[in-house]
N, C-alpha and C. Protein backbone atom coordinates (compact mmCIF):
# COMPACT_ATOMS: atom_id res chain seq x y z
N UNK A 1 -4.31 193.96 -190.52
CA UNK A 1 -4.97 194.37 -189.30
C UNK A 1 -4.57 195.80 -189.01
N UNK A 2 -5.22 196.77 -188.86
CA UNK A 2 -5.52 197.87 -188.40
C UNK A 2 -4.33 198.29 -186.84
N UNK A 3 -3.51 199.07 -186.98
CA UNK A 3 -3.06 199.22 -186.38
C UNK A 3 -3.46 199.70 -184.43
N UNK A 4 -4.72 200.40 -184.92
CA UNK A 4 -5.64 200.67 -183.56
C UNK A 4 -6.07 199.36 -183.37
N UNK A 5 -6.43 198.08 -183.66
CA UNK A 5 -6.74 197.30 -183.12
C UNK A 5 -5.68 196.30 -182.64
N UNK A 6 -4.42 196.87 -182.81
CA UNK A 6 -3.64 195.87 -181.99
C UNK A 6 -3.22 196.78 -180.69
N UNK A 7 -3.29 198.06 -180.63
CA UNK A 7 -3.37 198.43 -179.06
C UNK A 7 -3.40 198.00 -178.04
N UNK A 8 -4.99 197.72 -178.16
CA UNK A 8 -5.64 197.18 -176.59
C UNK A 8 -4.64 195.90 -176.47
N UNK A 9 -4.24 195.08 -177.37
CA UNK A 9 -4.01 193.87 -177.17
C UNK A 9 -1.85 193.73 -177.37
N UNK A 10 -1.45 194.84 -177.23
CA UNK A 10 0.01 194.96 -176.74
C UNK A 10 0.53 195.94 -175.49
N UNK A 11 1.58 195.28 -175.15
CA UNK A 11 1.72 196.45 -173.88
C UNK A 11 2.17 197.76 -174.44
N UNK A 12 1.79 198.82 -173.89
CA UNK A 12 2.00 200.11 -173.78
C UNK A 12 3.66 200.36 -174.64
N UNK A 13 4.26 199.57 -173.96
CA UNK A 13 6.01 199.70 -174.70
C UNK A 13 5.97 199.43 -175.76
N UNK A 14 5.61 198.56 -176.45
CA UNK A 14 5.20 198.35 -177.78
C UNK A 14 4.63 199.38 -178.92
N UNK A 15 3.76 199.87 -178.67
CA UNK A 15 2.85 201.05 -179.48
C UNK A 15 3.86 201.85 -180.37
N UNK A 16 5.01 202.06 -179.69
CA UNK A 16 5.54 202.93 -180.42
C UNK A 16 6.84 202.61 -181.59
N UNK A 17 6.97 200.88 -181.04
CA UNK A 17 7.98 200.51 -182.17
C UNK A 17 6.86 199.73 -183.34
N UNK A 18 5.44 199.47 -182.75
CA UNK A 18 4.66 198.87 -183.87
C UNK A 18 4.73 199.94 -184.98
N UNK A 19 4.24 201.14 -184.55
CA UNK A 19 3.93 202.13 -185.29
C UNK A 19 5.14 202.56 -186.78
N UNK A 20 6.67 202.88 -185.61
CA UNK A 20 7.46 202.43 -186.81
C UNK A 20 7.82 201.37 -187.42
N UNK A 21 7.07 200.09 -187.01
CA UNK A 21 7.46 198.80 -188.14
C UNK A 21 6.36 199.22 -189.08
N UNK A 22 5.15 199.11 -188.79
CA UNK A 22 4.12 199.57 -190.25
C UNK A 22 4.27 200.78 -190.84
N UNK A 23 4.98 201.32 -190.45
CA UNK A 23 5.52 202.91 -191.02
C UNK A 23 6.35 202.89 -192.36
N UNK A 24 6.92 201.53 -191.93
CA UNK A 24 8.32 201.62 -193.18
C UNK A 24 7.21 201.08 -194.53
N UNK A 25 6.66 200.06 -194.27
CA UNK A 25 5.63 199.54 -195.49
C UNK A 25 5.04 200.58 -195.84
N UNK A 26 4.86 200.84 -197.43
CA UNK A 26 4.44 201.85 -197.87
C UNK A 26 3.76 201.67 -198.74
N UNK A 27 2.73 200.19 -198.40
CA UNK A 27 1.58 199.83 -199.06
C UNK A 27 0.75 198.74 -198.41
N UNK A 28 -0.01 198.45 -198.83
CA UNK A 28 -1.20 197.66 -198.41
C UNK A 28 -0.47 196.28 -197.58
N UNK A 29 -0.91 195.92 -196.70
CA UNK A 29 -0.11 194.62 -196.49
C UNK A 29 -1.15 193.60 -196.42
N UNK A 30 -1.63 193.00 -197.80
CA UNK A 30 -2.84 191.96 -197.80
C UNK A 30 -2.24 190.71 -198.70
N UNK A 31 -2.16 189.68 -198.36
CA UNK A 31 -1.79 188.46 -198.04
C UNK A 31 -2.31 187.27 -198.18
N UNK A 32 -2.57 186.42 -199.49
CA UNK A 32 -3.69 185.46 -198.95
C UNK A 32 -2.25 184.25 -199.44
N UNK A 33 -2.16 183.35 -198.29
CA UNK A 33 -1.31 182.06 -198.38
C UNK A 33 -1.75 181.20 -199.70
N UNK A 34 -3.03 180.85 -199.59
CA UNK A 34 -3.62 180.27 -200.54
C UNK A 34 -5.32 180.33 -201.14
N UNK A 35 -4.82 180.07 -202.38
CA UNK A 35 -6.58 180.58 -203.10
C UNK A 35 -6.88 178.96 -203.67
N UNK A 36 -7.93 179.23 -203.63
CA UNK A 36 -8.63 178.12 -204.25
C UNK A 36 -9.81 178.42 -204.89
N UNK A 37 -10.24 177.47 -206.01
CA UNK A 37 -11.79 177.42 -206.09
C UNK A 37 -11.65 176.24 -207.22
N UNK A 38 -12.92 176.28 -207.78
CA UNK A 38 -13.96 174.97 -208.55
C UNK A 38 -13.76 175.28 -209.68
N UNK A 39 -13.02 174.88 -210.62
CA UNK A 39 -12.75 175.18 -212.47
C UNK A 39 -14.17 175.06 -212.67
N UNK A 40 -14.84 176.34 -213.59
CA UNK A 40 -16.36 176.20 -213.84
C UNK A 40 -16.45 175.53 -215.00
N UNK A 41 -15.73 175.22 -215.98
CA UNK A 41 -15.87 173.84 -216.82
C UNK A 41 -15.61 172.72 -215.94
N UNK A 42 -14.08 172.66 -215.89
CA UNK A 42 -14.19 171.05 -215.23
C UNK A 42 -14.33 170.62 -213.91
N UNK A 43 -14.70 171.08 -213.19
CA UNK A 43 -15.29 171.30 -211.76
C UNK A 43 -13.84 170.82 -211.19
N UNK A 44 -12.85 170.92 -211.58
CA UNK A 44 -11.70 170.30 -210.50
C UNK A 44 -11.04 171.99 -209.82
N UNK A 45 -10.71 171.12 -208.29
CA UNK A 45 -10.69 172.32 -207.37
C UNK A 45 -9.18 172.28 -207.41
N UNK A 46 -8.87 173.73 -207.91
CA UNK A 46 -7.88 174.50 -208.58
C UNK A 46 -7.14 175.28 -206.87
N UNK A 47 -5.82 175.01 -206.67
CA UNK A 47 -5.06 175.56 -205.40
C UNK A 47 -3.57 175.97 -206.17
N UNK A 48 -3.30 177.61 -205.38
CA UNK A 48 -2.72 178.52 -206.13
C UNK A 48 -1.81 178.85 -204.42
N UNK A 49 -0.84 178.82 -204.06
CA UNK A 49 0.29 179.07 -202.96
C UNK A 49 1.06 179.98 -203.25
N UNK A 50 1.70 181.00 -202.26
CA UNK A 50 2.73 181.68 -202.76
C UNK A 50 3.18 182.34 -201.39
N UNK A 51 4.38 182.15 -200.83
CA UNK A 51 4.81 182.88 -199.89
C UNK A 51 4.94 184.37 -199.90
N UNK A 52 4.30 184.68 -198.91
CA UNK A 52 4.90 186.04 -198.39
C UNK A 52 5.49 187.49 -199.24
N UNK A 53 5.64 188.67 -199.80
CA UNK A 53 6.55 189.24 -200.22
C UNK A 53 7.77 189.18 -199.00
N UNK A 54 8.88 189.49 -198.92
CA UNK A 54 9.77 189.80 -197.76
C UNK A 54 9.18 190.53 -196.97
N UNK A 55 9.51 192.10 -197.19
CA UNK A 55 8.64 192.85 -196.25
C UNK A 55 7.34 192.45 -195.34
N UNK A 56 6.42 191.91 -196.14
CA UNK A 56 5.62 191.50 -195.72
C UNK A 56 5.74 190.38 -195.04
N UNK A 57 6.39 189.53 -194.78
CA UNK A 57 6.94 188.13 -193.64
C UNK A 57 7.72 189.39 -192.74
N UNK A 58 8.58 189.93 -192.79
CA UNK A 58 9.14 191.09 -191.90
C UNK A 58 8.29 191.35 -190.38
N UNK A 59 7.32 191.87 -191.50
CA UNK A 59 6.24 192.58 -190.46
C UNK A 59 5.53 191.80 -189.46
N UNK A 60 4.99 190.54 -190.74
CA UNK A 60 4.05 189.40 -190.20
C UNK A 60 5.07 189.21 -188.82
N UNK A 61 6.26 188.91 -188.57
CA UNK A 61 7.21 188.18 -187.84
C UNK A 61 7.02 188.38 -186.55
N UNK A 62 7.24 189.89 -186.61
CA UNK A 62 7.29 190.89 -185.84
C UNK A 62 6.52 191.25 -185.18
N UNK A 63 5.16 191.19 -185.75
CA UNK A 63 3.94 191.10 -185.16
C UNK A 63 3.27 190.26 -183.68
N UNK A 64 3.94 188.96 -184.90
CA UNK A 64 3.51 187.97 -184.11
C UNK A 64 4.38 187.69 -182.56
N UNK A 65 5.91 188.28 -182.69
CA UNK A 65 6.52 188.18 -181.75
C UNK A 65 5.65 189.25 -180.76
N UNK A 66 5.52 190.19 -181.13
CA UNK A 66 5.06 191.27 -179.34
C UNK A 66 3.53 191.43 -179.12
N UNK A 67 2.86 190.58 -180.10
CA UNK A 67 1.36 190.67 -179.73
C UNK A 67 0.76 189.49 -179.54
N UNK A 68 0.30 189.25 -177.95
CA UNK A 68 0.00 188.26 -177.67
C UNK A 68 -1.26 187.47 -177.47
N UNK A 69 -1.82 186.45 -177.33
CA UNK A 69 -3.10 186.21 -177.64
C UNK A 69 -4.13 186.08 -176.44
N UNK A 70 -5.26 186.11 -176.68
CA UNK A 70 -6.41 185.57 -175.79
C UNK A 70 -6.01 184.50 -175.00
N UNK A 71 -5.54 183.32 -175.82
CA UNK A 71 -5.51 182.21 -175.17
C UNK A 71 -4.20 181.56 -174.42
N UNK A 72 -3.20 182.89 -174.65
CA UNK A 72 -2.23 182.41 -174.20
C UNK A 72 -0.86 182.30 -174.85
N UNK A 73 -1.16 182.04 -175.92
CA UNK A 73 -0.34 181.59 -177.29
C UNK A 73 0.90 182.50 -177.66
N UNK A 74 1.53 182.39 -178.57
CA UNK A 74 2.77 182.90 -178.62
C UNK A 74 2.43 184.44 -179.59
N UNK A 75 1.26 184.21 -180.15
CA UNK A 75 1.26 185.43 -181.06
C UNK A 75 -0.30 185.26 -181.85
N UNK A 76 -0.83 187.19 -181.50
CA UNK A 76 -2.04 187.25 -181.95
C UNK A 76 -2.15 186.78 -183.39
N UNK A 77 -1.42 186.84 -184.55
CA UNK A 77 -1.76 186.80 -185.72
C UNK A 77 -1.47 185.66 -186.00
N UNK A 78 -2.02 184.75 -186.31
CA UNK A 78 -1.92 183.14 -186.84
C UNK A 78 -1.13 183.67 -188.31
């Protein structure tokens, strides 16, 4: 997620320690928990898991602690 789009949605005090937490990462931070799909021979549905790099749970953590949600919840980023 785009760092301008967590703005609107943290307080003002925040902005400036988000900025140096995604600062230190010094690459892409893209993430998929789990993949799946359909073996195109044997049609059996194939699931592939893998936690986190560190850094990347770091950030995720961190995130989730000071950005809060629509609905109330403990943290914008599921």
């Amino acid at each position: 997620m785009a760092l301008s789009l967590l703005r609107p949605r943290t307080p003002s005090s925040y902005h400036s320690d988000l900025s140096n937490l995604i600062s230190k990462v010094d690459r892409p931070c893209l993430h998929a928990a789990l993949l799946g799909f359909k073996h195109p021979h044997s049609g059996k549905i194939l699931e592939f898991s893998c936690p986190p790099p560190e850094d990347f749970a770091e950030v995720l953590d961190e995130l989730r602690r000071v950005t809060p949600t629509s609905d109330g919840s403990d943290g914008f980023i599921k």
